[in-house]
C-alpha atoms as a PDB file:
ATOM      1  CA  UNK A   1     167.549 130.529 115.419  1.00  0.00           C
ATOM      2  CA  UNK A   2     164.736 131.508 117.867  1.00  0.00           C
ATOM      3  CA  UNK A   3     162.931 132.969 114.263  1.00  0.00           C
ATOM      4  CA  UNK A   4     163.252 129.561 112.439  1.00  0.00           C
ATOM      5  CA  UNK A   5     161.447 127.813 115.562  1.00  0.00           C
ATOM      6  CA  UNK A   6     159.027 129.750 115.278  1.00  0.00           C
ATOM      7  CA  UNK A   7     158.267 130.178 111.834  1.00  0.00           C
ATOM      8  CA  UNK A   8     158.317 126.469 111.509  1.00  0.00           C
ATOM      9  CA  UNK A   9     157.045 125.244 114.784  1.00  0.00           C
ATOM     10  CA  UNK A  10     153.192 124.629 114.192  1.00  0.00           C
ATOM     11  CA  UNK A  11     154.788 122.894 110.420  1.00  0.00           C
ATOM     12  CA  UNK A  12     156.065 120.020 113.047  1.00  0.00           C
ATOM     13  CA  UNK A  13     154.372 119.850 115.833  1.00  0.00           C
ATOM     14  CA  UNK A  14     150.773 120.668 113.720  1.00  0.00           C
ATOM     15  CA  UNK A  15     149.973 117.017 112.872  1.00  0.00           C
ATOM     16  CA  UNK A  16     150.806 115.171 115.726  1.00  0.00           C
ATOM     17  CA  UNK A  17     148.578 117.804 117.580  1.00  0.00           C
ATOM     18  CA  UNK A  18     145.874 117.054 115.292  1.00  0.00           C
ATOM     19  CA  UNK A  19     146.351 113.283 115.327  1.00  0.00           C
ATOM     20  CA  UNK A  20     146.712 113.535 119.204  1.00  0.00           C
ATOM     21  CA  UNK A  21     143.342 116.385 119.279  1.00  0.00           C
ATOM     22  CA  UNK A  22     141.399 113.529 116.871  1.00  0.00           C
ATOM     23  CA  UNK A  23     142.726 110.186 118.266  1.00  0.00           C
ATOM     24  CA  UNK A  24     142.661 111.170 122.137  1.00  0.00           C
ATOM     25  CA  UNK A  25     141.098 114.567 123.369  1.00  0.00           C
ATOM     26  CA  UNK A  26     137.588 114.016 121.111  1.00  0.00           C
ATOM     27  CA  UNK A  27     137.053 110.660 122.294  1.00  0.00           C
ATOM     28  CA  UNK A  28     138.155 110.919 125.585  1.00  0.00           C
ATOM     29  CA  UNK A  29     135.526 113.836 125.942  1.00  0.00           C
ATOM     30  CA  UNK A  30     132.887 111.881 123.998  1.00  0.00           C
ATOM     31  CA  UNK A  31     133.693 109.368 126.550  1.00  0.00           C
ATOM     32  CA  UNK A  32     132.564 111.515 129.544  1.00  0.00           C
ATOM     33  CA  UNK A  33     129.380 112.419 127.812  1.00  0.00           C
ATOM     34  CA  UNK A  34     128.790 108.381 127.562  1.00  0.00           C
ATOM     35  CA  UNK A  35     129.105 107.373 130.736  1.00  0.00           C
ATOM     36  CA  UNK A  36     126.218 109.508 131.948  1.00  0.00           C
ATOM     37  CA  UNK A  37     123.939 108.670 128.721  1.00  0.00           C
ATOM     38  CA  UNK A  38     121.823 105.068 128.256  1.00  0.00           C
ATOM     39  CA  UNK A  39     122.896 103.609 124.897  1.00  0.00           C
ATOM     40  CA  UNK A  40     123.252 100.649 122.587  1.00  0.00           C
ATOM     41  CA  UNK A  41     125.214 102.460 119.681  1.00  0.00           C
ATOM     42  CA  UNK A  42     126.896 105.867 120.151  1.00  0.00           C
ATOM     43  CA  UNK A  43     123.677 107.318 118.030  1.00  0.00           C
ATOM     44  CA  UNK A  44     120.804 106.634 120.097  1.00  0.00           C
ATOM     45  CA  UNK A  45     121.954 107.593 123.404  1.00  0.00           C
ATOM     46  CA  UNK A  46     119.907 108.930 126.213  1.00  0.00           C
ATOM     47  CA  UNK A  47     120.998 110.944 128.869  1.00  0.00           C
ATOM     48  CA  UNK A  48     121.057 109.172 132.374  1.00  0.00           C
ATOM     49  CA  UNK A  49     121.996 111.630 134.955  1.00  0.00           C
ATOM     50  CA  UNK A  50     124.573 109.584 137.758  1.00  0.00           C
ATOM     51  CA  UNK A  51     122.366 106.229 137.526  1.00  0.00           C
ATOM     52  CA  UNK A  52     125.512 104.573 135.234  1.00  0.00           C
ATOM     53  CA  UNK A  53     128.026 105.483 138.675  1.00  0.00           C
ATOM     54  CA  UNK A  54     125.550 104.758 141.236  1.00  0.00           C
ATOM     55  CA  UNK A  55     125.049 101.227 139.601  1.00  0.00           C
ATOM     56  CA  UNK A  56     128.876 100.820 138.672  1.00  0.00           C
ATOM     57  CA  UNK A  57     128.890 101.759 142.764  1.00  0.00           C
ATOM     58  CA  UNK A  58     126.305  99.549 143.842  1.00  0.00           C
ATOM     59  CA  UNK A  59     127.612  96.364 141.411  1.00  0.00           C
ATOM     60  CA  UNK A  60     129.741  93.799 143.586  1.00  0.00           C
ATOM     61  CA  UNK A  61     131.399  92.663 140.281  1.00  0.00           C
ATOM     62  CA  UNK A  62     133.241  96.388 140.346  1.00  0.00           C
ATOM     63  CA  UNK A  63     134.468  96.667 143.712  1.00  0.00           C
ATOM     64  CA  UNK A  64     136.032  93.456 143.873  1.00  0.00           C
ATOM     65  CA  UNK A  65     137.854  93.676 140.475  1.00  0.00           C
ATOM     66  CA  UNK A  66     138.645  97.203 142.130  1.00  0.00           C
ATOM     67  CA  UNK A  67     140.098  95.359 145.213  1.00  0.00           C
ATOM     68  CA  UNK A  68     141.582  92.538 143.481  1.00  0.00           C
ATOM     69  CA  UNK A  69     143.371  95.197 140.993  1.00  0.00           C
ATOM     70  CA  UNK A  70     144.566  96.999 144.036  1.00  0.00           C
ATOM     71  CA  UNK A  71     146.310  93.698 145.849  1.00  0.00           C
ATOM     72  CA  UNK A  72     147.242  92.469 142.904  1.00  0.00           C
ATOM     73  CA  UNK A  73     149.299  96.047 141.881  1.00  0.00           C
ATOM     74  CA  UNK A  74     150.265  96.118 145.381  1.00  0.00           C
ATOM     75  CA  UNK A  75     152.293  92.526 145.119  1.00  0.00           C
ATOM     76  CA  UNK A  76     153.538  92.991 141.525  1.00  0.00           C
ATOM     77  CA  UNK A  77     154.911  96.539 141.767  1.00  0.00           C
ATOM     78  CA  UNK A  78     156.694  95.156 144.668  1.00  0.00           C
ATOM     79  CA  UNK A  79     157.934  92.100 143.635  1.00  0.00           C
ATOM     80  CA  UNK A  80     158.842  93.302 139.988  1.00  0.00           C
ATOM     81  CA  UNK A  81     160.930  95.992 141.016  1.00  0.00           C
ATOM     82  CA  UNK A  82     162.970  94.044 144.016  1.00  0.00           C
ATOM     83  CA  UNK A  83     163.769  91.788 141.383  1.00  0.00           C
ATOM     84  CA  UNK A  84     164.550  93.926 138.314  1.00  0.00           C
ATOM     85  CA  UNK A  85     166.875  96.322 141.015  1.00  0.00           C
ATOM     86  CA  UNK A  86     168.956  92.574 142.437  1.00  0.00           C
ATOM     87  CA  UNK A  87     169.414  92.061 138.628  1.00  0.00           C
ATOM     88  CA  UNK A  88     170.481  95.193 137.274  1.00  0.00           C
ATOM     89  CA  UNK A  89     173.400  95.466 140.085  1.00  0.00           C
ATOM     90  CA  UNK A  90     174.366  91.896 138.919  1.00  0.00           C
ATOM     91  CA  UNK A  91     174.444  92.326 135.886  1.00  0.00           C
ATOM     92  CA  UNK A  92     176.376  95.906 136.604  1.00  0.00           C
ATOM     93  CA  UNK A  93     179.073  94.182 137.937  1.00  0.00           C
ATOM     94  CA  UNK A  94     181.318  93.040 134.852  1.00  0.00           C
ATOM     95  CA  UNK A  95     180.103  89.642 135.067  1.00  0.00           C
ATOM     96  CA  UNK A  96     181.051  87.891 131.823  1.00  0.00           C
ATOM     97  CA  UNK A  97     178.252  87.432 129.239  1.00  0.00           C
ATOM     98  CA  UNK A  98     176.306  90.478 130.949  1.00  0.00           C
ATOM     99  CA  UNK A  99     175.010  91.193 127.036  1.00  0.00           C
ATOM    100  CA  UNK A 100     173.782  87.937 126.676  1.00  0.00           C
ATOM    101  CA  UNK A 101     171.875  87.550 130.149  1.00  0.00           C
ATOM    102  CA  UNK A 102     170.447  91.375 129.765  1.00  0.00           C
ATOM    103  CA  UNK A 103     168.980  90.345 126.341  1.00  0.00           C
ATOM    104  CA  UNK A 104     167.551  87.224 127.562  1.00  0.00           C
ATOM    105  CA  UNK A 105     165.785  88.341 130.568  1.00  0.00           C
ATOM    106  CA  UNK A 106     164.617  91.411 128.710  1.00  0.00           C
ATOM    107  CA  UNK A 107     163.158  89.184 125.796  1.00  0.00           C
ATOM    108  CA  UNK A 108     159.395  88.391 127.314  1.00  0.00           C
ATOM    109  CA  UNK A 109     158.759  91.586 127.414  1.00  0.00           C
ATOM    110  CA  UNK A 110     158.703  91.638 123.196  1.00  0.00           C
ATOM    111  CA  UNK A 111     155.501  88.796 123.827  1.00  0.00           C
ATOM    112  CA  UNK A 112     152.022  89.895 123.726  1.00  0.00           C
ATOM    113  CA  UNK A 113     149.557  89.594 126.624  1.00  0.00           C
ATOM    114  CA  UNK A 114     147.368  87.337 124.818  1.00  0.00           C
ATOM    115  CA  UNK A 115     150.264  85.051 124.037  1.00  0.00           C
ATOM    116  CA  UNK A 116     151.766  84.982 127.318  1.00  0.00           C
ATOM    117  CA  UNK A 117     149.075  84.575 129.357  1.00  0.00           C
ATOM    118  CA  UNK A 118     148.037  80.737 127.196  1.00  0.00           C
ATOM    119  CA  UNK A 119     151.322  79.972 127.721  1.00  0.00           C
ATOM    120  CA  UNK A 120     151.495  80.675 131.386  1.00  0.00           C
ATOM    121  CA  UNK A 121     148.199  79.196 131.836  1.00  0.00           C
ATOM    122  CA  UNK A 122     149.308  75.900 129.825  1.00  0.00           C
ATOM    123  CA  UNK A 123     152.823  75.931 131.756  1.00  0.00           C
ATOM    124  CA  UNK A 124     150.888  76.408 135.431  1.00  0.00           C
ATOM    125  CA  UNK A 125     148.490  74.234 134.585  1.00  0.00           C
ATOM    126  CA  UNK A 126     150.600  71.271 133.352  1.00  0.00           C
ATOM    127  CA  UNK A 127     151.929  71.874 137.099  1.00  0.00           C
ATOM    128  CA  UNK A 128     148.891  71.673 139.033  1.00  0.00           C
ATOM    129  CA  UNK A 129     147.517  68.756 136.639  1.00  0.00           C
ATOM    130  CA  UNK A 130     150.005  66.951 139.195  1.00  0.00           C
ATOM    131  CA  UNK A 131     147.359  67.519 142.085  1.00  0.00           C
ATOM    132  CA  UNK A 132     144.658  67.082 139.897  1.00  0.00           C
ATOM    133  CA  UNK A 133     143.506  71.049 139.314  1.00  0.00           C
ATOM    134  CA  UNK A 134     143.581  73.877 136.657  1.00  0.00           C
ATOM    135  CA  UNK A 135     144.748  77.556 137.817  1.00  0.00           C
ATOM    136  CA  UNK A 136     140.820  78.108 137.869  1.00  0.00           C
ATOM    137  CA  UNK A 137     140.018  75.784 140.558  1.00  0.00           C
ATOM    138  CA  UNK A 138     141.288  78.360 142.863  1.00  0.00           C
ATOM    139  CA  UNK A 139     141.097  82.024 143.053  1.00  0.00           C
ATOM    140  CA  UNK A 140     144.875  82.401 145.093  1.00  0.00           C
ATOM    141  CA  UNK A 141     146.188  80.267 142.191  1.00  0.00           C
ATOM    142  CA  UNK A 142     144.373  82.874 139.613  1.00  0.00           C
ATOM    143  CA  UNK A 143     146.117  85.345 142.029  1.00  0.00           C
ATOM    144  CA  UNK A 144     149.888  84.166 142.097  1.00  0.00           C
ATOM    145  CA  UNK A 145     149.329  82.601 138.678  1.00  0.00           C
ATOM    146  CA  UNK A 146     148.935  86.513 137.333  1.00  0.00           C
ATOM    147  CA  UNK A 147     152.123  87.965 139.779  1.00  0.00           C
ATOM    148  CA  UNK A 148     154.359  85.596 138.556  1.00  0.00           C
ATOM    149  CA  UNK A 149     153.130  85.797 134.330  1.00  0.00           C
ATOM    150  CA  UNK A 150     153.172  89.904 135.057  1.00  0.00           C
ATOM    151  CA  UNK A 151     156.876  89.807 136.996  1.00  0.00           C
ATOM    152  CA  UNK A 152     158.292  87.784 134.461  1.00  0.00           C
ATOM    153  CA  UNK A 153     157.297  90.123 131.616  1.00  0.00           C
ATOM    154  CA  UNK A 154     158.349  93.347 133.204  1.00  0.00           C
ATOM    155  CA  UNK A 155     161.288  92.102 135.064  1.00  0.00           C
ATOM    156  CA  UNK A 156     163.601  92.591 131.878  1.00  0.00           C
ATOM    157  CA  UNK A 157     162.278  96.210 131.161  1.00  0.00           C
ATOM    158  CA  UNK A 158     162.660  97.390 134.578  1.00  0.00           C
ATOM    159  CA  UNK A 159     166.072  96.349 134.832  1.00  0.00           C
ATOM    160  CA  UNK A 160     167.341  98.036 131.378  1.00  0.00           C
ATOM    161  CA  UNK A 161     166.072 101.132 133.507  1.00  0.00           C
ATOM    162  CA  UNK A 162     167.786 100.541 136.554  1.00  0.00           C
ATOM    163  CA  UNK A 163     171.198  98.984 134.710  1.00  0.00           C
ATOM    164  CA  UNK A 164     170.958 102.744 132.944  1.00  0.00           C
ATOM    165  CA  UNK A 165     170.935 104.157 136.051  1.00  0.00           C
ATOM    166  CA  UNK A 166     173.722 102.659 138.139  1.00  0.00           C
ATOM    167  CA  UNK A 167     175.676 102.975 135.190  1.00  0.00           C
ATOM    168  CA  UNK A 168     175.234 106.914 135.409  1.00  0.00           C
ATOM    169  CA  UNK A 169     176.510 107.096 138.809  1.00  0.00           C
ATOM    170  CA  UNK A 170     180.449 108.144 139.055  1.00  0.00           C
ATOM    171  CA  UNK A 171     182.586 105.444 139.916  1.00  0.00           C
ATOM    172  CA  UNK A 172     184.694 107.889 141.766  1.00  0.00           C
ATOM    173  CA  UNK A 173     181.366 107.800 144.535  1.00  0.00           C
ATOM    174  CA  UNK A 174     181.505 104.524 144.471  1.00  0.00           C
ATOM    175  CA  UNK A 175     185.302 104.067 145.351  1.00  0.00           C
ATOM    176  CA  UNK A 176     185.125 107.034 147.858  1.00  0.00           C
ATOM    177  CA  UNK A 177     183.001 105.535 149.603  1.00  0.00           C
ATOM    178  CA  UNK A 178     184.982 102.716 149.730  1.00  0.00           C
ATOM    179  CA  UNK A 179     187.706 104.280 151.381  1.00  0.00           C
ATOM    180  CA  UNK A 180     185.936 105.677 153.872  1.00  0.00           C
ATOM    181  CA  UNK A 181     185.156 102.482 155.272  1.00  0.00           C
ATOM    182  CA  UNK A 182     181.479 102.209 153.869  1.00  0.00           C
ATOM    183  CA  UNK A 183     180.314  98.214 153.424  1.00  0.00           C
ATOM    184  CA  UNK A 184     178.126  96.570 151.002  1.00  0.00           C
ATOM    185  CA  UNK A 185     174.485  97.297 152.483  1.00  0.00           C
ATOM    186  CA  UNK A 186     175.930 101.015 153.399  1.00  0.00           C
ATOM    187  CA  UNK A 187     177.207 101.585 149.737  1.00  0.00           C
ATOM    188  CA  UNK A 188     173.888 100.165 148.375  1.00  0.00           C
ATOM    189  CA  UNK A 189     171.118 102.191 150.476  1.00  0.00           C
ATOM    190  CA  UNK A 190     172.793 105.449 151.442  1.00  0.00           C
ATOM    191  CA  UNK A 191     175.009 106.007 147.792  1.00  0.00           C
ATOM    192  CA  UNK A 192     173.133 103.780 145.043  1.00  0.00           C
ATOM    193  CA  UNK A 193     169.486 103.684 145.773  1.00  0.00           C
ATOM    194  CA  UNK A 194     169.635 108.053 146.518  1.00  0.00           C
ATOM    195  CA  UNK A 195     171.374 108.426 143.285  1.00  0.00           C
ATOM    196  CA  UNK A 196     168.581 105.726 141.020  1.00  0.00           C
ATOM    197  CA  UNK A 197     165.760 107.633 142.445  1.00  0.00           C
ATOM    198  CA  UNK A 198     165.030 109.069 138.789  1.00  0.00           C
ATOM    199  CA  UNK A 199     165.127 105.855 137.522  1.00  0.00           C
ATOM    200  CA  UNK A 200     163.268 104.354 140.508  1.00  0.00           C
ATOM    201  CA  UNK A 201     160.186 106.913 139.764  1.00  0.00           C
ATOM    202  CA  UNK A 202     159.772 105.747 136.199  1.00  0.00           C
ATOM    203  CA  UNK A 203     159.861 101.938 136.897  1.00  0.00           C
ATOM    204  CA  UNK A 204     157.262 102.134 139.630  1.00  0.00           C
ATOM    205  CA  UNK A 205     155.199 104.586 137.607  1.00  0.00           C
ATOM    206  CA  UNK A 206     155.388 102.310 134.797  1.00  0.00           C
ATOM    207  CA  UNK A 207     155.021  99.278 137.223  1.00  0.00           C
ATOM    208  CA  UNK A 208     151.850 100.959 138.909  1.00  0.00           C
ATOM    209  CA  UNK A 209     150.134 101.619 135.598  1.00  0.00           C
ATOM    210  CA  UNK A 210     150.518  98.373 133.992  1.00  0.00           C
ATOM    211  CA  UNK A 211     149.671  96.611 136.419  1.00  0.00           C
ATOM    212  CA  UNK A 212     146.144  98.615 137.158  1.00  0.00           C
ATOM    213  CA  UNK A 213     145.953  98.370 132.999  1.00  0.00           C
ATOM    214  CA  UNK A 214     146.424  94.718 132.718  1.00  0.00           C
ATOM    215  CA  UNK A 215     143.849  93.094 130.745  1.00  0.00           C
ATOM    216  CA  UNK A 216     144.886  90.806 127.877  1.00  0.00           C
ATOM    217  CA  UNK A 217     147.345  88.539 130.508  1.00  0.00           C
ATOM    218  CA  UNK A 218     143.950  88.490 132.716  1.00  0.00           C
ATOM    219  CA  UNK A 219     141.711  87.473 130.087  1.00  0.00           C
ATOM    220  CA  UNK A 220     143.837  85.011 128.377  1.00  0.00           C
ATOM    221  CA  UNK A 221     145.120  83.381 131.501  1.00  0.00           C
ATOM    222  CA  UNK A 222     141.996  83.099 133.630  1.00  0.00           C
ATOM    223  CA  UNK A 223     139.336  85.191 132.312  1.00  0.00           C
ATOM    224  CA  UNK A 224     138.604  85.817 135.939  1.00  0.00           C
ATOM    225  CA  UNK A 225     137.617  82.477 136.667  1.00  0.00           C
ATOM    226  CA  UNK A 226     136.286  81.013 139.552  1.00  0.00           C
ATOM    227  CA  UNK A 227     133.499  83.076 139.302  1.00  0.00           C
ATOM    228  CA  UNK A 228     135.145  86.348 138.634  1.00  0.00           C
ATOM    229  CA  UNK A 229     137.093  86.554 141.628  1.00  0.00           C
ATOM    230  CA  UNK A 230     140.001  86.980 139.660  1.00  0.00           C
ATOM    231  CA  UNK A 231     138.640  89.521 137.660  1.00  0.00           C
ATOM    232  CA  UNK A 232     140.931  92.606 137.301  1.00  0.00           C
ATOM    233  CA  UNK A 233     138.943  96.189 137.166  1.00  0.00           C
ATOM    234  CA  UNK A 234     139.660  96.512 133.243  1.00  0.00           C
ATOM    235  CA  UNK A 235     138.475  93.165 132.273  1.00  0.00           C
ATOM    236  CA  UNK A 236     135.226  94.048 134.475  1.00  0.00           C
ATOM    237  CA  UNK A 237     135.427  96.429 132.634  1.00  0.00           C
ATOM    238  CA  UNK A 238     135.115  94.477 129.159  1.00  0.00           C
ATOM    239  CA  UNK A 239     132.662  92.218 130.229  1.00  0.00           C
ATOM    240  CA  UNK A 240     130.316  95.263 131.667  1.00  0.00           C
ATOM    241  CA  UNK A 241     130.456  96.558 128.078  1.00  0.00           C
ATOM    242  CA  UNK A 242     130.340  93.830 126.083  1.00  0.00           C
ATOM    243  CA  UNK A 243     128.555  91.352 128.291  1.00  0.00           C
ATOM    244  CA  UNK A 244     125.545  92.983 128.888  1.00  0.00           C
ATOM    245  CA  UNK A 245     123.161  95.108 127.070  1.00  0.00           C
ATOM    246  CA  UNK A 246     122.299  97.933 128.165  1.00  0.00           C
ATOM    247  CA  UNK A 247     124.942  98.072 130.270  1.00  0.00           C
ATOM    248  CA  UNK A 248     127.252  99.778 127.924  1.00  0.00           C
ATOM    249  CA  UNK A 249     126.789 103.395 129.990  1.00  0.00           C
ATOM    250  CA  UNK A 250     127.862 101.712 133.484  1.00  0.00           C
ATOM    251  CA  UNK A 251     130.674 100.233 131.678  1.00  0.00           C
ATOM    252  CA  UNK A 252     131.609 103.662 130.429  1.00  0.00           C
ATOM    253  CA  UNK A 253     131.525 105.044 133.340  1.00  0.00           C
ATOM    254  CA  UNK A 254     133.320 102.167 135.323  1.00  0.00           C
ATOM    255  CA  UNK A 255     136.220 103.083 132.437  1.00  0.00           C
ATOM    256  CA  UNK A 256     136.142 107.096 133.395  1.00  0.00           C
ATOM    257  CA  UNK A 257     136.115 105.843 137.985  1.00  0.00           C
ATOM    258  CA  UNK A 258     139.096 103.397 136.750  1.00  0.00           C
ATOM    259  CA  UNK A 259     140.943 106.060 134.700  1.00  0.00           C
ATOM    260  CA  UNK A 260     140.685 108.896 137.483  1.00  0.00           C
ATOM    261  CA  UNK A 261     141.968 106.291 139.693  1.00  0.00           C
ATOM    262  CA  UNK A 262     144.908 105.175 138.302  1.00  0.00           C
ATOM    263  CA  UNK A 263     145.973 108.885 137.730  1.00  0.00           C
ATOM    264  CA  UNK A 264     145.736 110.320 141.331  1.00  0.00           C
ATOM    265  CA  UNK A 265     147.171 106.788 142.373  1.00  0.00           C
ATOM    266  CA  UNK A 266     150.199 107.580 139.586  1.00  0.00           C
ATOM    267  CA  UNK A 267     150.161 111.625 141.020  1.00  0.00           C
ATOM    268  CA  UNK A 268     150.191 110.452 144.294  1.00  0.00           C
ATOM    269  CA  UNK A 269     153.328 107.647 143.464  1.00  0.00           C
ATOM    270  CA  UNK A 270     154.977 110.481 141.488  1.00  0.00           C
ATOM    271  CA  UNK A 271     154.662 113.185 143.930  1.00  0.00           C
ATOM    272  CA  UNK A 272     156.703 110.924 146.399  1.00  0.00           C
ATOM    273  CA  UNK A 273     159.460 109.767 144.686  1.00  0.00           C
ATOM    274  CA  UNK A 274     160.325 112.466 143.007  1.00  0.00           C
ATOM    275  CA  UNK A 275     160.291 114.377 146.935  1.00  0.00           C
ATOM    276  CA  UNK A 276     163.125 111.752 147.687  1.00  0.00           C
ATOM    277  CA  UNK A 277     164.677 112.908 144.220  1.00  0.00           C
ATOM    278  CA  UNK A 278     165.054 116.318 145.087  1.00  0.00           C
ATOM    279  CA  UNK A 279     166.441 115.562 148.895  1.00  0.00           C
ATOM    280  CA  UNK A 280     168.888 113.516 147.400  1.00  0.00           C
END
């Protein structure tokens, strides 16, 4: 058997390799040589030393998209998850319809960004036309306007993760437990939430990155309007690139900053849940 694998092993996993070597490690390397080079197409660049990070550095636009990213994953991750956790032990409990209610609260989720964030922005809007304002008046109102369009997309996908996971602890726990006089908030915090913990370190690592990554809800909902205050770091991102010439380096290199970033902000996530994983 051991043969076979390996006879056969580079005949399946060759192509992916390749398509994962052509479509990810190449231009993810071309991408570091980019951010240090001054260019208008990828065949005239110039090499620029560390003038594209000092000006990403010294750019306003960048830091506050940085910090508005940062409060903004902060609140969602939070929210999001409290949420998706209530839901998935209600709708753990036998509750008739359960099907029906896990289907319909997973279903935005299956919307695109684009889509969701017009019809957010047309839904919030038609609210504060009441007062006399769009969500743009406002940066707070960008703010909450983006928690609540983000929560209600991931809500449903978080919870199919943390249903899976009650479900896999032993009822037998459960009922000991029970028995042994434990209540409600005892059951739930010392038994339930130990034993979700794997399932707990994929939703927030999921959560984290999505909402660092959110772009399309941003752009469609308030394109970072007032005044790009609610500008997320990957729409700054865009607009760096795309918005101004000459600029395309900086916004290269703003991409590389962003994507180190997120991944020792995802290590650092990881690395903690998964210490309560193995104490539990």
């Amino acid at each position: 058997m051991e043969k076979s694998l390996k006879k056969y092993f580079w005949f399946f996993v060759g192509p992916t390799l390749l398509c994962f070597i052509v479509a990810f490690i190449i231009p993810f390397i071309y991408g570091i040589v980019l951010s240090f080079a001054k260019f208008t197409t990828v065949t005239n660049l110039k090499m620029a030393g560390f003038n594209n990070y000092i000006l990403a550095f010294s750019n306003p636009d960048f830091l506050n998209a940085l910090w508005f990213s940062v409060r903004f994953t902060i609140v969602s991750v939070i929210l999001t998850n409290i949420i998706a956790f209530a839901l998935a032990l209600l709708l753990s409990g036998g509750i008739k319809g359960t099907n029906l209610y896990r289907t319909l609260i997973f279903m935005p989720n299956l919307i695109g960004g684009i889509v969701l964030g017009y019809i957010w922005q047309f839904l919030i809007n038609g609210v504060l036309s009441i007062a006399g304002v769009t969500i743009t008046v406002s940066a707070s109102y960008g703010f909450w306007g983006l928690v609540i369009l983000s929560s209600w997309q991931f809500i449903g996908y978080m919870m199919i993760i943390y249903i899976a996971g009650i479900q896999n602890i032993s009822t037998d726990i459960i009922e000991a437990a029970k028995i042994d006089g434990a209540g409600g908030w005892t059951t739930l915090t010392k038994i339930i939430v130990p034993l979700v913990m794997p399932s707990i370190t994929i939703t927030f690592f999921m959560s984290v990155a999505n909402s660092f990554k959110m772009f399309d809800q941003n752009l469609a909902l308030t394109a970072g309007l007032p005044g790009k205050q609610t500008a997320g770091v990957a729409l700054d991102i865009y607009n760096t690139f795309y918005g101004r010439t000459g600029w395309e380096g900086v916004g290269q290199a703003k991409a590389l900053m962003f994507f180190v970033i997120v991944a020792i902000i995802s290590l650092i996530q990881l690395s903690i849940t998964r210490k309560r994983e193995i104490e539990n």
